[in-house]
C-alpha atoms as a PDB file:
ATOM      1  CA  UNK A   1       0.000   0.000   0.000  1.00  0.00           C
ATOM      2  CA  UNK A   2       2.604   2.103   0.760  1.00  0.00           C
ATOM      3  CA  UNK A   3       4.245   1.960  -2.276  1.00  0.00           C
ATOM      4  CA  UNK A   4       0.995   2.905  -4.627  1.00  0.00           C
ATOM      5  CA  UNK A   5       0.416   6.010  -2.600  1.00  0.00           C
ATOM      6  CA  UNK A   6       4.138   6.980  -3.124  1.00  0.00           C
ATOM      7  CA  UNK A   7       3.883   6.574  -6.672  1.00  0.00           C
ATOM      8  CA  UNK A   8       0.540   8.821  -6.216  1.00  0.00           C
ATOM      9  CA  UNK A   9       2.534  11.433  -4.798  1.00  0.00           C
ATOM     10  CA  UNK A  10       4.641  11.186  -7.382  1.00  0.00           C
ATOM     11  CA  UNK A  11       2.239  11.757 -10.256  1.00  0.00           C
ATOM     12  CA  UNK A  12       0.531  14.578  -8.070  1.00  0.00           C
ATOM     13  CA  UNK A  13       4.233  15.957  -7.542  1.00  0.00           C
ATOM     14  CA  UNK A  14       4.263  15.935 -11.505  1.00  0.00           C
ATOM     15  CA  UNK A  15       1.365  17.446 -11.950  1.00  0.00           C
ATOM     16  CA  UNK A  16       2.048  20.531  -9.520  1.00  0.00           C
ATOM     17  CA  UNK A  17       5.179  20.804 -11.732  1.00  0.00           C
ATOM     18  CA  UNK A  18       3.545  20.807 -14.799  1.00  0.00           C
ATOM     19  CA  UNK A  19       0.950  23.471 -13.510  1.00  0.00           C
ATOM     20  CA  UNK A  20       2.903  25.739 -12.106  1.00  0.00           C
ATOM     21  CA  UNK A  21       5.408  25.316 -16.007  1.00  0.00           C
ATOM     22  CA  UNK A  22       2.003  26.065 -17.791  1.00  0.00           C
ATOM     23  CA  UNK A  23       1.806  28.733 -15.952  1.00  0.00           C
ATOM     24  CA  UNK A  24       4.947  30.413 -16.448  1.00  0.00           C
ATOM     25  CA  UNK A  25       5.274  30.011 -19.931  1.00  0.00           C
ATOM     26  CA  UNK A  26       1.809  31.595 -20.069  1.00  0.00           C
ATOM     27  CA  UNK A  27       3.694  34.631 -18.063  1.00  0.00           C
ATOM     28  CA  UNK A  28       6.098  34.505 -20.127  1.00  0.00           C
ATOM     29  CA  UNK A  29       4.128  35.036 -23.045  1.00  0.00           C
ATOM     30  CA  UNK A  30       1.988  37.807 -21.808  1.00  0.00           C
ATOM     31  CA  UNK A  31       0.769  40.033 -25.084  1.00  0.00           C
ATOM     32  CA  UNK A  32      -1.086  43.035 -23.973  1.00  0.00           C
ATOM     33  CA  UNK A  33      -2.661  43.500 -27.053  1.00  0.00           C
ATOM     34  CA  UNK A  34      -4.604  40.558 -26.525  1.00  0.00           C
ATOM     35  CA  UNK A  35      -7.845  41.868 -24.433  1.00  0.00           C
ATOM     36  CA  UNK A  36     -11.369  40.366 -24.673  1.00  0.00           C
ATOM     37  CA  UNK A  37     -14.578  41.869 -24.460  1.00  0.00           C
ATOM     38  CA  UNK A  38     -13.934  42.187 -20.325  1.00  0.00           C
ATOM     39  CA  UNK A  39     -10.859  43.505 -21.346  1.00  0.00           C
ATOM     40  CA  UNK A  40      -8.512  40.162 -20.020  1.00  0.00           C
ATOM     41  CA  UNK A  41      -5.601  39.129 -21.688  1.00  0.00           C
ATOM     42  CA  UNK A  42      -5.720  35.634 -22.635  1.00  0.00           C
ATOM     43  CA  UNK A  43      -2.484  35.031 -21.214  1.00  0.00           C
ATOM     44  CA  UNK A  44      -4.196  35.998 -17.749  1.00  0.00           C
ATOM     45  CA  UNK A  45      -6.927  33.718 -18.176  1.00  0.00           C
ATOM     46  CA  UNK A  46      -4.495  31.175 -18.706  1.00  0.00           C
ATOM     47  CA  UNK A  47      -2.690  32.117 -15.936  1.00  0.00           C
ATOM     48  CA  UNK A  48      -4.991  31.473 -13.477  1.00  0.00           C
ATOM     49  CA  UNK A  49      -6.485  28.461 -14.881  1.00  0.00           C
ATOM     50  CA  UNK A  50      -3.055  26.858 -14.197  1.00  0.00           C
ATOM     51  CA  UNK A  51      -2.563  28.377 -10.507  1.00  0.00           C
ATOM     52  CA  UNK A  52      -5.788  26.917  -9.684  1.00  0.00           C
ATOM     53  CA  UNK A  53      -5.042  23.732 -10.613  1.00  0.00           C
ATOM     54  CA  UNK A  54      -1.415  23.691  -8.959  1.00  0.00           C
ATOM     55  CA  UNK A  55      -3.117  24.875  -5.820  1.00  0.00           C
ATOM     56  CA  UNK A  56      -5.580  21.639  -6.924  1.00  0.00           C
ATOM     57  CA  UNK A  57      -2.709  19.122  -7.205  1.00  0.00           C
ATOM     58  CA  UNK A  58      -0.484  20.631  -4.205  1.00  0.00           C
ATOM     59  CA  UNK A  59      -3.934  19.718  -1.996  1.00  0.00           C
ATOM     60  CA  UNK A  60      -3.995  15.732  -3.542  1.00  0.00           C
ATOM     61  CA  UNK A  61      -0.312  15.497  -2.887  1.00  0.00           C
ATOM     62  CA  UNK A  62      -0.851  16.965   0.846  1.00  0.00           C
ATOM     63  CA  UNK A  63      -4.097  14.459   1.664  1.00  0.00           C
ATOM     64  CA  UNK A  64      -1.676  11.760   0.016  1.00  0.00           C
ATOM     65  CA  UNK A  65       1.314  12.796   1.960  1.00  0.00           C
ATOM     66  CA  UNK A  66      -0.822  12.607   5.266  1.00  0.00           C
ATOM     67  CA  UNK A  67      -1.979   9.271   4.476  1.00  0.00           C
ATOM     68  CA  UNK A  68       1.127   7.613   3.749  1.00  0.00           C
ATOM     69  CA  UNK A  69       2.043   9.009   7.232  1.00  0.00           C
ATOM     70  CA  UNK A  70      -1.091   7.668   8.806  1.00  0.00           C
ATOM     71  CA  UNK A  71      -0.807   4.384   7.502  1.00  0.00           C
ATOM     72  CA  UNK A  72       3.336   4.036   7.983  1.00  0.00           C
ATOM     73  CA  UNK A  73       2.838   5.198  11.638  1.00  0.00           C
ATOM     74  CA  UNK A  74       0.225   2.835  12.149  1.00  0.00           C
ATOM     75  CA  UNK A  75       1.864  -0.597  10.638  1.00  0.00           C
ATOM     76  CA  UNK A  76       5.072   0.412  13.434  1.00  0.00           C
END
């Protein structure tokens, strides 16, 4: 058991990585110029669509981290 919810963490590890990449390039590749009708750049939009979903990830890799150490403490 222990070993599946490592390998969870892993992938959720991954995942915050990936996010929080997405996100940067998206910085990165802020264009002013491009404003929609509410007047946000897509960039923006893109922006936060990836910090929410790092902030989504870093949660799954928390509950999975406190798991692992509720299980290992218990089998001791």
């Amino acid at each position: 058991m222990n070993y599946v919810l490592i390998i969870l963490i892993l992938v959720a590890v991954g995942a915050v990585v990936y996010a929080l990449a997405r996100g940067l390039i998206a910085f990165a590749n802020m264009k002013p110029d491009d404003v929609d009708a509410e007047g946000v750049t897509a960039s923006h939009k893109k922006q936060n669509e990836m910090m929410f979903a790092r902030v989504k990830y870093q949660a799954i890799a928390i509950v999975l981290v406190a798991l692992l150490i509720l299980i290992a403490g218990g089998q001791s």
